[in-house]
N, C-alpha and C. Protein backbone atom coordinates (compact mmCIF):
# COMPACT_ATOMS: atom_id res chain seq x y z
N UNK A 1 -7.55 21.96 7.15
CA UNK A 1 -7.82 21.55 5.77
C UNK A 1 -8.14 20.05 5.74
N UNK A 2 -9.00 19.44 5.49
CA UNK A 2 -9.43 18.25 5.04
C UNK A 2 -8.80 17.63 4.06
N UNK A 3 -9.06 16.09 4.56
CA UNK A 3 -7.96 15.70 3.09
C UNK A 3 -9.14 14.92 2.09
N UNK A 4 -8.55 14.67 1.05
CA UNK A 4 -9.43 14.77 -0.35
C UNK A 4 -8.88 13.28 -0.80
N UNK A 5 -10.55 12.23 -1.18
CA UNK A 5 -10.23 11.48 -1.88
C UNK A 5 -9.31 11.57 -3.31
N UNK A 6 -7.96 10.78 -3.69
CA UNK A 6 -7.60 11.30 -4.79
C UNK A 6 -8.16 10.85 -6.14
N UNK A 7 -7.93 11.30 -6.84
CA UNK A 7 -8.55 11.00 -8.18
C UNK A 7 -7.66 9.79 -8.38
N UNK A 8 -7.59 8.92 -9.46
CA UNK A 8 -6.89 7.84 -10.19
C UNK A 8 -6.27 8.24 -10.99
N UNK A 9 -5.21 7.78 -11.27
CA UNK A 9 -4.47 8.10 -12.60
C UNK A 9 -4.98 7.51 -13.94
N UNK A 10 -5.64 6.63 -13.78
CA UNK A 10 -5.95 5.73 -15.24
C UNK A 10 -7.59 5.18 -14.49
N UNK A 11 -8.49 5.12 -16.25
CA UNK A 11 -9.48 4.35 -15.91
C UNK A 11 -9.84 2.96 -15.18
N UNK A 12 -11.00 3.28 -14.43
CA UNK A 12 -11.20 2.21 -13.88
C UNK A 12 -10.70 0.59 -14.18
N UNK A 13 -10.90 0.61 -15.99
CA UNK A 13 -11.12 -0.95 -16.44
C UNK A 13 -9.12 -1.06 -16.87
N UNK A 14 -8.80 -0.16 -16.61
CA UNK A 14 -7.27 -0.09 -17.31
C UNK A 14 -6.57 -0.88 -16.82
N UNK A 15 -6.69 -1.55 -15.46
CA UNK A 15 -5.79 -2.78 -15.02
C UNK A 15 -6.27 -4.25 -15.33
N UNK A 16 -7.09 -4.38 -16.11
CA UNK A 16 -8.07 -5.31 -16.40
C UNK A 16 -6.94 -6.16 -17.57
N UNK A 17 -7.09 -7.26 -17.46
CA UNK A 17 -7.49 -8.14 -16.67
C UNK A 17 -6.68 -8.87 -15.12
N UNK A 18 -5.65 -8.11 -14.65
CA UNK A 18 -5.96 -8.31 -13.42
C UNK A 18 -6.38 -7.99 -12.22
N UNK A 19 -6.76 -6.51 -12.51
CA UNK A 19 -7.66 -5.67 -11.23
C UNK A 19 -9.23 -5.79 -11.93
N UNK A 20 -10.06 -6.17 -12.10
CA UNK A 20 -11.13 -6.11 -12.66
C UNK A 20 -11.85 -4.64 -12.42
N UNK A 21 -12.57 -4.12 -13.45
CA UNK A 21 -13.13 -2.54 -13.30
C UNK A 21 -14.06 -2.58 -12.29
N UNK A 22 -14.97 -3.62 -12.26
CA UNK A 22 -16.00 -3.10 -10.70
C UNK A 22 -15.18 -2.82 -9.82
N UNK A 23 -14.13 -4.15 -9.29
CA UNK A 23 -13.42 -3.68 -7.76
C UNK A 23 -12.80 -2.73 -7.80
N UNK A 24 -12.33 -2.25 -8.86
CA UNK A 24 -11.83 -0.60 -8.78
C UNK A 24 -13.04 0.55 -8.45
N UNK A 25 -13.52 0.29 -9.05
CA UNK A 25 -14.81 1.11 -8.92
C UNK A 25 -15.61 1.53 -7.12
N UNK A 26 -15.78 0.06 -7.06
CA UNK A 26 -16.00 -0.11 -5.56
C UNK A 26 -15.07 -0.09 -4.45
N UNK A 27 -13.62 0.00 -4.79
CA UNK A 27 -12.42 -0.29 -4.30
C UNK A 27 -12.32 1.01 -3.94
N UNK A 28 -12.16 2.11 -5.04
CA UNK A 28 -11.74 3.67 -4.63
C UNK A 28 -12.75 4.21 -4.63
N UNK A 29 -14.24 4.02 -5.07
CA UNK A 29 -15.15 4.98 -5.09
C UNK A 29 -15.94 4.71 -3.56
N UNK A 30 -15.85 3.46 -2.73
CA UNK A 30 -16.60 3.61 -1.39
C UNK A 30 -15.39 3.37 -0.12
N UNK A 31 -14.89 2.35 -0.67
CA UNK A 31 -13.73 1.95 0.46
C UNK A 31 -13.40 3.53 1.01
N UNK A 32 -12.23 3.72 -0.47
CA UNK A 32 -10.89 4.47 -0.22
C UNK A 32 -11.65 5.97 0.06
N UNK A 33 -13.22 6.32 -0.30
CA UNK A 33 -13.99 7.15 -0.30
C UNK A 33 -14.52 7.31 1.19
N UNK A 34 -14.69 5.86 1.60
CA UNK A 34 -15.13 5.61 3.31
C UNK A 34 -14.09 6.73 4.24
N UNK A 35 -13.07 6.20 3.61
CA UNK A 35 -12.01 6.03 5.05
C UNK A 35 -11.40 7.19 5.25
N UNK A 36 -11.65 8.38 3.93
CA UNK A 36 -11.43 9.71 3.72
C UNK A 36 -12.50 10.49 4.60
N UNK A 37 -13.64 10.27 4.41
CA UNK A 37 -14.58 10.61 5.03
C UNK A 37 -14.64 10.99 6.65
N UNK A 38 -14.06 9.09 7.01
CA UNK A 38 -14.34 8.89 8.29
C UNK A 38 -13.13 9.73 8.76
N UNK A 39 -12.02 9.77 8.44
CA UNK A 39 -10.93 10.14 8.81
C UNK A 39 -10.87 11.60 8.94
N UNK A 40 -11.30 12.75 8.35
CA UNK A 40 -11.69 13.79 8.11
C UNK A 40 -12.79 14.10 9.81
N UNK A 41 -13.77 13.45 9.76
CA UNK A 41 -14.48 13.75 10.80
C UNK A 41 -13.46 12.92 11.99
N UNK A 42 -12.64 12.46 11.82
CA UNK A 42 -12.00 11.87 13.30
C UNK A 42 -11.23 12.79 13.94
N UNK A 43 -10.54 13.82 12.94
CA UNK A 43 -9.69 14.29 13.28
C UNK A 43 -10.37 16.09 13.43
N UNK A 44 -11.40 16.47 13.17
CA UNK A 44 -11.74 17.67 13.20
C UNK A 44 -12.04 18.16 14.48
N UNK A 45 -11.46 19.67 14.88
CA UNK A 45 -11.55 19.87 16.20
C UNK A 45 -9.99 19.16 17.11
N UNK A 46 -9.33 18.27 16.73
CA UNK A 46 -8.51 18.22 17.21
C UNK A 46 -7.24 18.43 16.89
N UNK A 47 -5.79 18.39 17.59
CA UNK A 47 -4.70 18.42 18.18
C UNK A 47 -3.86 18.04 16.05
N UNK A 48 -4.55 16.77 15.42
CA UNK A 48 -4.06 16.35 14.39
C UNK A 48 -4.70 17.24 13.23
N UNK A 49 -5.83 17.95 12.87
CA UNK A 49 -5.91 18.59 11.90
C UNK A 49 -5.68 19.96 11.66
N UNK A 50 -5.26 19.38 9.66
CA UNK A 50 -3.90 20.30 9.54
C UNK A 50 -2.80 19.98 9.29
N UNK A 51 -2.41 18.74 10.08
CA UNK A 51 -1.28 18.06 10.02
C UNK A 51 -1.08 17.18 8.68
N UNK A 52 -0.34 16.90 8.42
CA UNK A 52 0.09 15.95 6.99
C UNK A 52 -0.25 14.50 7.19
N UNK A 53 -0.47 13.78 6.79
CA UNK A 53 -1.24 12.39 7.30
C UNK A 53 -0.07 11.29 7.37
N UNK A 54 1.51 12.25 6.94
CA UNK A 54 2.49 11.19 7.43
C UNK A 54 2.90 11.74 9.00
N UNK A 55 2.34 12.63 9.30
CA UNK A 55 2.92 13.25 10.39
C UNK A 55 1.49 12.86 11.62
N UNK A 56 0.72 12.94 11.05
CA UNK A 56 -0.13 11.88 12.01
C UNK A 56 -0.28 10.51 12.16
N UNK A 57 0.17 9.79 11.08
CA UNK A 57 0.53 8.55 11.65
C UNK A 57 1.70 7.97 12.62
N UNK A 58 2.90 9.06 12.58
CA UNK A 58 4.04 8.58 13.11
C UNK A 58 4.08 9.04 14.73
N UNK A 59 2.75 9.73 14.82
CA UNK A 59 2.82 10.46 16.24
C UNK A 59 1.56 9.85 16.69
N UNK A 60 1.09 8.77 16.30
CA UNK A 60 -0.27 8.27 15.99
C UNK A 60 -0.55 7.50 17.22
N UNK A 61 -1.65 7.82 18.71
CA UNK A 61 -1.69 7.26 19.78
C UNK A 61 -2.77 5.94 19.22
N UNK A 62 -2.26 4.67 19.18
CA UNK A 62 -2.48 3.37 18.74
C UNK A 62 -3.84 3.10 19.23
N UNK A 63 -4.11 3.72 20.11
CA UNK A 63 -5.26 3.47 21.05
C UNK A 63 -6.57 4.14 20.18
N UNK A 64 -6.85 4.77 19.73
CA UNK A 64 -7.39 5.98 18.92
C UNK A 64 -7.58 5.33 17.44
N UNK A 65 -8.71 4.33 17.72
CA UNK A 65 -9.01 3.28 16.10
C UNK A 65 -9.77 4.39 15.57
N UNK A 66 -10.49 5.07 15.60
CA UNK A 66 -10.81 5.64 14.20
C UNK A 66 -9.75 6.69 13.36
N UNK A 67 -8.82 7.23 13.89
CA UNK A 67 -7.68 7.85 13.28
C UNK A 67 -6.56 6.43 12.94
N UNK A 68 -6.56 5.75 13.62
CA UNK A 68 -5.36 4.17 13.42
C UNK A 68 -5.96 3.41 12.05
N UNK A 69 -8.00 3.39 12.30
CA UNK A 69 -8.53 2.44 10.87
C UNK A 69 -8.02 3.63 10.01
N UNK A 70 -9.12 4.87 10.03
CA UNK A 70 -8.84 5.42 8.84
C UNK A 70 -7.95 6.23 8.26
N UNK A 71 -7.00 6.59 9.00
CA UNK A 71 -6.04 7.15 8.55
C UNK A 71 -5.02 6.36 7.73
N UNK A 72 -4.74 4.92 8.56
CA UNK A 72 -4.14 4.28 7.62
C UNK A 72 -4.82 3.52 6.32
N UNK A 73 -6.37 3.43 6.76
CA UNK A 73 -6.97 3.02 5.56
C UNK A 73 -6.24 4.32 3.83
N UNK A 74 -6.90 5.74 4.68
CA UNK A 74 -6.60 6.88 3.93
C UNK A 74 -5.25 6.91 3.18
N UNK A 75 -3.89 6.67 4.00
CA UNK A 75 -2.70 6.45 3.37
C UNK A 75 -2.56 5.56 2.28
N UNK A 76 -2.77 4.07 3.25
CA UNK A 76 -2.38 2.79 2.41
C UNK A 76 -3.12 2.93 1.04
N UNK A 77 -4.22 3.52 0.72
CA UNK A 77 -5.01 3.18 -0.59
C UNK A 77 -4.08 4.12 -1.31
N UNK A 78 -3.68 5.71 -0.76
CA UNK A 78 -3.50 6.39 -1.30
C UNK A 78 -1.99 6.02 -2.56
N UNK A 79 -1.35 4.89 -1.62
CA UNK A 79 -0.02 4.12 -2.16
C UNK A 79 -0.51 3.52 -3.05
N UNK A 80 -1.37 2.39 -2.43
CA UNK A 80 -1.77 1.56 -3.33
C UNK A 80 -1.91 2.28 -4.83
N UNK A 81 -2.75 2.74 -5.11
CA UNK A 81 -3.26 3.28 -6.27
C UNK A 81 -1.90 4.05 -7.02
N UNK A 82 -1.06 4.78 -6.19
CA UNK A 82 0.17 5.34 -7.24
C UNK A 82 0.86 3.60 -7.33
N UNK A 83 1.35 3.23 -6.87
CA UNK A 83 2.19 2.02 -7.63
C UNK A 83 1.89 1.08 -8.41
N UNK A 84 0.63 1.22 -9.31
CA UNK A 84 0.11 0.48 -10.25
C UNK A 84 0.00 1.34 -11.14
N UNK A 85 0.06 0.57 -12.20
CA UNK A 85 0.33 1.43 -13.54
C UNK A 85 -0.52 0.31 -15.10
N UNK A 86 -1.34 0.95 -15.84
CA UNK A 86 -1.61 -0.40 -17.12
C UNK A 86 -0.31 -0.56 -17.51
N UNK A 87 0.91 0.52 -17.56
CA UNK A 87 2.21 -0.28 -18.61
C UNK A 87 3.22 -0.85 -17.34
N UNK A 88 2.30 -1.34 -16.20
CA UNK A 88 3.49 -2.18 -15.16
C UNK A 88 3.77 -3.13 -15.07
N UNK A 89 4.59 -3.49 -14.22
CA UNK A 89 5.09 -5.34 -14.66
C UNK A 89 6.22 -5.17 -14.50
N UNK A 90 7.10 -6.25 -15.33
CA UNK A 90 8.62 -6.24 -15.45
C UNK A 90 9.52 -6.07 -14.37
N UNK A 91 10.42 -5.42 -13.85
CA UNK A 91 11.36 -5.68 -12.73
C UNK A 91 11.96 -4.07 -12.17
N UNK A 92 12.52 -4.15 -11.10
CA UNK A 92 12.95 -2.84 -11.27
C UNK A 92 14.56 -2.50 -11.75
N UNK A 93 14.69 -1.26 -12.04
CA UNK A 93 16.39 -1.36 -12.32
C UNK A 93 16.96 0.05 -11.55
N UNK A 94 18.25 0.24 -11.49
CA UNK A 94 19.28 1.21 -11.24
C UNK A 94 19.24 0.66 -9.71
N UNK A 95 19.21 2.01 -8.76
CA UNK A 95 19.35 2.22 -6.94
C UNK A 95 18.08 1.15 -6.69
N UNK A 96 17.24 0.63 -6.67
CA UNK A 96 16.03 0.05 -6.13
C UNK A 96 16.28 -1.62 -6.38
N UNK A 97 16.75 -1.73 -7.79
CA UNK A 97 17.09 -3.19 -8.41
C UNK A 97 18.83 -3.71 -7.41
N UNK A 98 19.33 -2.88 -7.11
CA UNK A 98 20.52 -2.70 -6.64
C UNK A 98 20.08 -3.71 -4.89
N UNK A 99 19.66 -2.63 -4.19
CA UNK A 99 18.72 -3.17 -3.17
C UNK A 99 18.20 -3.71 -2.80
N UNK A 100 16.99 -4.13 -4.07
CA UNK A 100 16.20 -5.43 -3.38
C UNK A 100 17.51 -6.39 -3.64
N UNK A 101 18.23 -6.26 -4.53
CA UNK A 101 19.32 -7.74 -4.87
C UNK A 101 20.30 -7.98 -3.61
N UNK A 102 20.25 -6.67 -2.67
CA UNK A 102 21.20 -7.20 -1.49
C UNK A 102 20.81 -7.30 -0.70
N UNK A 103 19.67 -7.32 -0.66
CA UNK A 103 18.79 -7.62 0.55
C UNK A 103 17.97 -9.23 0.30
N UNK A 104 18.09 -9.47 -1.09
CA UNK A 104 17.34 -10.97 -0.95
C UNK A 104 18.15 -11.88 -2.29
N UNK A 105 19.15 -11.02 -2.47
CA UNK A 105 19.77 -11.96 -3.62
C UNK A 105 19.23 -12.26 -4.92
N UNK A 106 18.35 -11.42 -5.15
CA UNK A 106 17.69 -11.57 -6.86
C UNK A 106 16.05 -11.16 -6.50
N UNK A 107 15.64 -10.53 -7.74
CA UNK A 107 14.60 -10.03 -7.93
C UNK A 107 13.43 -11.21 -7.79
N UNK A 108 14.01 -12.35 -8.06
CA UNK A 108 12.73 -13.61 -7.98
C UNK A 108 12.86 -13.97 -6.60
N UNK A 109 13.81 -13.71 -5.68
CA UNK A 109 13.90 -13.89 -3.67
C UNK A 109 12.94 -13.11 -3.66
N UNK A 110 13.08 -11.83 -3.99
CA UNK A 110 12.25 -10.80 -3.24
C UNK A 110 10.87 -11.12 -3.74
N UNK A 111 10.76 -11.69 -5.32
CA UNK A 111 9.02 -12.05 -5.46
C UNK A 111 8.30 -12.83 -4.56
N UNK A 112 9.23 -13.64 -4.30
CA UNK A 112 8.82 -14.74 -3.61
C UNK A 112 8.32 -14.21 -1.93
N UNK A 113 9.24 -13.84 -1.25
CA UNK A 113 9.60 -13.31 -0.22
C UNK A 113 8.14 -12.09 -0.03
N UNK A 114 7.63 -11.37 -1.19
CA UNK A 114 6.78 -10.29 -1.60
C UNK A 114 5.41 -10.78 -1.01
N UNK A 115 5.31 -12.14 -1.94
CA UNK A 115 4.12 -12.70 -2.31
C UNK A 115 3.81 -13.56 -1.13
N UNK A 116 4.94 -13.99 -0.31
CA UNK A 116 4.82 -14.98 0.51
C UNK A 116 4.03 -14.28 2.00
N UNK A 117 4.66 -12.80 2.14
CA UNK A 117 4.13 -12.26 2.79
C UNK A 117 2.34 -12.05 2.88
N UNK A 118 2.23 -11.31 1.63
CA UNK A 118 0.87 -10.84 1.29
C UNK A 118 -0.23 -12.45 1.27
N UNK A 119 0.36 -13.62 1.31
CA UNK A 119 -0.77 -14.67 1.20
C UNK A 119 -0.96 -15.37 2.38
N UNK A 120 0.37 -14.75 3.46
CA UNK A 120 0.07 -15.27 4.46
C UNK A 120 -0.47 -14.37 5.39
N UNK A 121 -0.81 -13.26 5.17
CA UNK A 121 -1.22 -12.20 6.22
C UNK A 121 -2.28 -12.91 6.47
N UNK A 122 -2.58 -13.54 8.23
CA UNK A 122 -3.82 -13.56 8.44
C UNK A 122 -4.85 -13.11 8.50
N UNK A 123 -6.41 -12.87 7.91
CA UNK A 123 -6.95 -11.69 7.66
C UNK A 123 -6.65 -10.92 6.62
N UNK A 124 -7.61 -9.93 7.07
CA UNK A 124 -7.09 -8.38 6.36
C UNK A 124 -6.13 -7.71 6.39
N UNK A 125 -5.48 -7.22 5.75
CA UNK A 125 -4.18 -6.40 6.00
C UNK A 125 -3.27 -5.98 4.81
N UNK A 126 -2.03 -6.11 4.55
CA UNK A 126 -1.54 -5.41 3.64
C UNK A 126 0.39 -6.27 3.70
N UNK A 127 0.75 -6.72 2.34
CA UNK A 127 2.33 -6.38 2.46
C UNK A 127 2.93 -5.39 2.13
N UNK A 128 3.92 -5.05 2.37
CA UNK A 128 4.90 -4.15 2.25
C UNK A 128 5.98 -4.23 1.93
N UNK A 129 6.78 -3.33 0.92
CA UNK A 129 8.08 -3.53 0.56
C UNK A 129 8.45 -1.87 1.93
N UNK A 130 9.42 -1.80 2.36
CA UNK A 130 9.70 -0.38 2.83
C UNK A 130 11.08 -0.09 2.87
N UNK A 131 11.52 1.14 2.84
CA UNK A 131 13.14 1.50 2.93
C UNK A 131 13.57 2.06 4.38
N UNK A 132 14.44 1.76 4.69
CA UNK A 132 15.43 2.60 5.57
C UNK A 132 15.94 3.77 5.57
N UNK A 133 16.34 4.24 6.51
CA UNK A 133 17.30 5.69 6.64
C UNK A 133 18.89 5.08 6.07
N UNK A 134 19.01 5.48 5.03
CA UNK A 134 20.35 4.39 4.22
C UNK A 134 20.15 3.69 2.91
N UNK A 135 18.75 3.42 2.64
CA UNK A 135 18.79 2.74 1.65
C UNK A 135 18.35 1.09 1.81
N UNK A 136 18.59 0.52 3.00
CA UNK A 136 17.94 -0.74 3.10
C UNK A 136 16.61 -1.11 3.07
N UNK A 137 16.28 -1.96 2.44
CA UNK A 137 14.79 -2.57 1.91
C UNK A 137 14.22 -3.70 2.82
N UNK A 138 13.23 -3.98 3.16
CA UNK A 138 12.78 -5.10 3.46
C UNK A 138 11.38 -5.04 3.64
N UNK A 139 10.73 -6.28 3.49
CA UNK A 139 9.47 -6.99 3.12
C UNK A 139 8.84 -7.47 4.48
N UNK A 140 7.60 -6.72 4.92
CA UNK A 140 6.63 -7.29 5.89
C UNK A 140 4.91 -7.09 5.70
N UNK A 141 4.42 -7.33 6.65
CA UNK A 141 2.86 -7.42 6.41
C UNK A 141 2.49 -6.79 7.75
N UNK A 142 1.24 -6.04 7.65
CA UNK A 142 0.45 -5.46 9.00
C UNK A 142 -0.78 -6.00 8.49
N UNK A 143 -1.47 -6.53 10.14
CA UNK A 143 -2.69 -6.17 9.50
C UNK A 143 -3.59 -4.43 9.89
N UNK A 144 -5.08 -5.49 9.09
CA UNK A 144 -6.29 -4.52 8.71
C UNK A 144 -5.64 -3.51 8.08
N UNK A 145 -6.04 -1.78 8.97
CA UNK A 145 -5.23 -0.58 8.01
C UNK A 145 -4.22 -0.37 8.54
N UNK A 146 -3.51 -1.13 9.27
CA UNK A 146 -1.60 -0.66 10.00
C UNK A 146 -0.86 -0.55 8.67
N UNK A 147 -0.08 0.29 9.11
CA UNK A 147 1.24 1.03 8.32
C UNK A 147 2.21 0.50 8.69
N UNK A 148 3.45 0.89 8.28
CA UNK A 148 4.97 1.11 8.91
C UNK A 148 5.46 1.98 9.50
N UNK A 149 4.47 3.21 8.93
CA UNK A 149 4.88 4.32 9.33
C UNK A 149 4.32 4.86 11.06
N UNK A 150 2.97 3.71 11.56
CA UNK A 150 2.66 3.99 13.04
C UNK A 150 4.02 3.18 14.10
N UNK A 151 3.79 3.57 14.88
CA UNK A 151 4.86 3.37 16.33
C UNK A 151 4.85 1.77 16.41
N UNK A 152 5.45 0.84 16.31
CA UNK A 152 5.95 -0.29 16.65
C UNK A 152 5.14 -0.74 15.57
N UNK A 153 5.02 -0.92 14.36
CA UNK A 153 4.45 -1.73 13.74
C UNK A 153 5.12 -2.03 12.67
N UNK A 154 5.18 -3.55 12.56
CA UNK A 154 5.66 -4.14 11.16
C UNK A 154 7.39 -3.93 10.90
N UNK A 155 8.38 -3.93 9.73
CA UNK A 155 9.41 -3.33 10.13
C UNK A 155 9.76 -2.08 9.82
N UNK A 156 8.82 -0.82 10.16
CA UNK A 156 9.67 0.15 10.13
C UNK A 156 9.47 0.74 9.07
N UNK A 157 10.42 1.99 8.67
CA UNK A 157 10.87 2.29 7.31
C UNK A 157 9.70 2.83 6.88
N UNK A 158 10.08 3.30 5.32
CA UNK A 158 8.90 3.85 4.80
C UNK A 158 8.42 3.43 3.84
N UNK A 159 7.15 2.97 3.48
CA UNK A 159 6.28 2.05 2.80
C UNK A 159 6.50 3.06 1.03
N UNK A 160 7.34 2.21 0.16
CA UNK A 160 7.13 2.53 -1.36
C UNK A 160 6.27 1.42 -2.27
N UNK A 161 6.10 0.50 -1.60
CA UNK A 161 5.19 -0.45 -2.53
C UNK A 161 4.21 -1.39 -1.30
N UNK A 162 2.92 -1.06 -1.50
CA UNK A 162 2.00 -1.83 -0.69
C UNK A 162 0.92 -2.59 -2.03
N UNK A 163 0.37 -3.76 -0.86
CA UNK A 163 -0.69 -4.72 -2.00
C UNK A 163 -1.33 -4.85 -0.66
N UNK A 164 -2.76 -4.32 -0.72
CA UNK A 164 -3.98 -4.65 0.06
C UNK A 164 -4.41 -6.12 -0.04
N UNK A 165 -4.54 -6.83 0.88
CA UNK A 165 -5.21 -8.30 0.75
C UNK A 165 -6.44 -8.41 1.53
N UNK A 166 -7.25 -7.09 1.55
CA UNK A 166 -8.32 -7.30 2.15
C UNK A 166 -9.08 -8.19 0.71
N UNK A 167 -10.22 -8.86 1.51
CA UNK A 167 -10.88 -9.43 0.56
C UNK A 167 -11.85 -8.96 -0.30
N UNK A 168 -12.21 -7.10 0.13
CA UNK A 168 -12.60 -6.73 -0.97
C UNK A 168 -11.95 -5.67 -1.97
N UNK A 169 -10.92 -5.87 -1.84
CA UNK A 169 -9.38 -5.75 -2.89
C UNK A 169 -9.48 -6.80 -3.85
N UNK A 170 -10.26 -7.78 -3.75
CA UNK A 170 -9.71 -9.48 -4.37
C UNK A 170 -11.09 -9.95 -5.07
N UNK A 171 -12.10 -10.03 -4.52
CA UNK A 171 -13.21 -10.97 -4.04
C UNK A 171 -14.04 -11.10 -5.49
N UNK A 172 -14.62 -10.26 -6.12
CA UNK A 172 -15.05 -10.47 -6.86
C UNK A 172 -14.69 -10.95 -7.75
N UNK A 173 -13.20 -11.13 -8.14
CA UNK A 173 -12.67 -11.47 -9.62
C UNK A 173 -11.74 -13.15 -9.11
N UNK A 174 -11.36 -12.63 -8.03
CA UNK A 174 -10.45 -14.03 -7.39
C UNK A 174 -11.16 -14.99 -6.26
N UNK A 175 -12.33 -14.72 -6.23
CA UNK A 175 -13.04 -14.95 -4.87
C UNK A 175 -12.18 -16.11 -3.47
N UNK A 176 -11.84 -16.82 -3.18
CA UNK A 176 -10.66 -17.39 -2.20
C UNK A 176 -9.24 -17.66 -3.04
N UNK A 177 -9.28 -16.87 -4.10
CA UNK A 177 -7.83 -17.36 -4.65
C UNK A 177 -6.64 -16.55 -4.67
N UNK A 178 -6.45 -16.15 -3.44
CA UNK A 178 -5.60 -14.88 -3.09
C UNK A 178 -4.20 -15.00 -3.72
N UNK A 179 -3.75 -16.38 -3.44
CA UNK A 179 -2.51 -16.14 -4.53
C UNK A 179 -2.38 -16.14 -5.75
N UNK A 180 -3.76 -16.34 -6.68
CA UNK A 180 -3.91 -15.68 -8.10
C UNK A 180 -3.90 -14.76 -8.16
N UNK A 181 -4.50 -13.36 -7.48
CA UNK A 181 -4.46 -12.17 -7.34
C UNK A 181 -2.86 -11.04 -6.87
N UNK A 182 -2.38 -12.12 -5.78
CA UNK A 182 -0.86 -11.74 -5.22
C UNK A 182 -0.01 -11.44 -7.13
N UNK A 183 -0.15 -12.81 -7.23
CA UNK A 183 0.48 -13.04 -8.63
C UNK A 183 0.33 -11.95 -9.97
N UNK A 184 -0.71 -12.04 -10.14
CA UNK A 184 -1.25 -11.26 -11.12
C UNK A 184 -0.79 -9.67 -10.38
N UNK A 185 -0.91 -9.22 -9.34
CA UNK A 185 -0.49 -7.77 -8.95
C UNK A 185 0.66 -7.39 -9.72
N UNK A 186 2.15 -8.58 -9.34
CA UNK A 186 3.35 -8.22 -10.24
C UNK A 186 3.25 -7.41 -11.58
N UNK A 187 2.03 -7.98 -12.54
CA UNK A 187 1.98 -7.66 -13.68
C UNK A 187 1.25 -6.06 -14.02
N UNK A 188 1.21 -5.54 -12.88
CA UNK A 188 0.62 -3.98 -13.09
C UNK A 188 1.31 -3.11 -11.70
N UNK A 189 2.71 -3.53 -11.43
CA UNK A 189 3.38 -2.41 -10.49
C UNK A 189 3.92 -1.65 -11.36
N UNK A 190 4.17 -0.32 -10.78
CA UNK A 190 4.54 0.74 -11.33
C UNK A 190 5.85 1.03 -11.04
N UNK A 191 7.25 0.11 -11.30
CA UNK A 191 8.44 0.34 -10.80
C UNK A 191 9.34 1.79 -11.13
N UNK A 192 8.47 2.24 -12.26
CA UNK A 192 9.60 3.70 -11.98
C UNK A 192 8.93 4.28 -10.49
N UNK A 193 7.97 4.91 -10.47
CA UNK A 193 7.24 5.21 -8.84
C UNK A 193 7.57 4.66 -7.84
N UNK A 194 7.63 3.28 -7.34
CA UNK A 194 8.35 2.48 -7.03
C UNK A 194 9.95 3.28 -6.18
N UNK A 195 10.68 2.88 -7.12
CA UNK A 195 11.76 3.44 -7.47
C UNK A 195 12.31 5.04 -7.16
N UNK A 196 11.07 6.15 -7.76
CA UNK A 196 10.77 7.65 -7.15
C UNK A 196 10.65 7.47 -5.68
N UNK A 197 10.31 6.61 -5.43
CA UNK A 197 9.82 7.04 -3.70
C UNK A 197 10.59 6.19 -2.63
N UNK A 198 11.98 5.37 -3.37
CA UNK A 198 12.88 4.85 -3.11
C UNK A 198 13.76 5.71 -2.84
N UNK A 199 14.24 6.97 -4.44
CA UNK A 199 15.21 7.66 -3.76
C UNK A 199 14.74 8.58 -2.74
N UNK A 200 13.57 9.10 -2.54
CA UNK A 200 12.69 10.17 -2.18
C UNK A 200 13.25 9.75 -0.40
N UNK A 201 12.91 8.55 -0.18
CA UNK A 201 12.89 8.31 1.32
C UNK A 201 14.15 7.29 1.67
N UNK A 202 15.40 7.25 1.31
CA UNK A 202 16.09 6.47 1.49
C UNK A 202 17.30 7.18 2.61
């Protein structure tokens, strides 16, 4: 079975004004559309299709870039896009608010700590919030399309909140101003989802 670009939850222009509607447009309609594509033909005929695309990344031979680009391209967007929301923003609360607070001592550590990641990724690549087997949280960056979820990469755990910093995630609306864009992300996360896929994988 092939896997399927997903649809969006909300219109293109709905994160506007800080996702601007073209880069959405161009963001999920060729990118996240590319890497479905490519990924689909990488894996046909072999050993991985069929398989669940968390279960091919975690068994994922590193060596093997067109299943490593697009598969994690395929995942990471697929996150991306659930943890944004037009009514997002604000902070998280209950088991997740609990967490990030003992892991960085307040919700403005972990912004910081969030953002600091995603502006310093050299290149292309992605931060990450991810959880533990237990409940522990912590904040890293991969680049290009690496996960957490492939074999030695990044710390681990399982990815509930990612922010793409490729530059055509950014470019048109922020053109080199990546930490206007980092910034502005805060204001359209989707912390109940967030939060769902906190208790989901903890």
């Amino acid at each position: 079975m092939s896997f399927e670009l997903p649809a969006l939850k909300y219109a293109h222009d709905a994160l506007e004004p800080h996702i601007d509607a073209r880069t959405m447009e161009i963001h999920h309609g060729k990118h996240h559309a590319g890497y479905t594509a490519n990924l689909n033909a990488a894996i046909e005929g072999t050993a991985n299709e069929g398989k669940s695309i968390e279960d091919i990344l975690d068994s994922l031979d590193m060596n093997n870039k067109a299943v490593r680009n697009n598969g994690g391209g395929f995942y990471n967007h697929t996150l991306f896009w659930e943890v944004m929301s037009p009514d997002g923003g604000g902070s998280p609360s209950g088991e997740l608010a609990s967490a990030i607070n003992e892991a960085y001592g307040s919700f403005d550590s972990f912004k910081e700590t969030f953002s600091t990641a995603a502006k310093t990724q050299f290149g292309s690549g992605w931060a990450w919030l991810c959880v533990h087997p237990g409940g522990k949280v912590e904040v890293c960056s991969t680049p290009n399309q690496d996960n957490t979820l492939m074999p030695n990469v990044g710390c681990g755990g399982t990815p509930i909140l990612g922010l793409d910093v490729w530059e055509h995630a950014y470019y048109l609306n922020y053109q080199n101003r990546r930490p206007d864009y980092v910034a502005a992300f805060f204001n359209v996360i989707n912390w109940d989802e967030v939060a769902t896929r906190y208790g989901s994988y903890k």
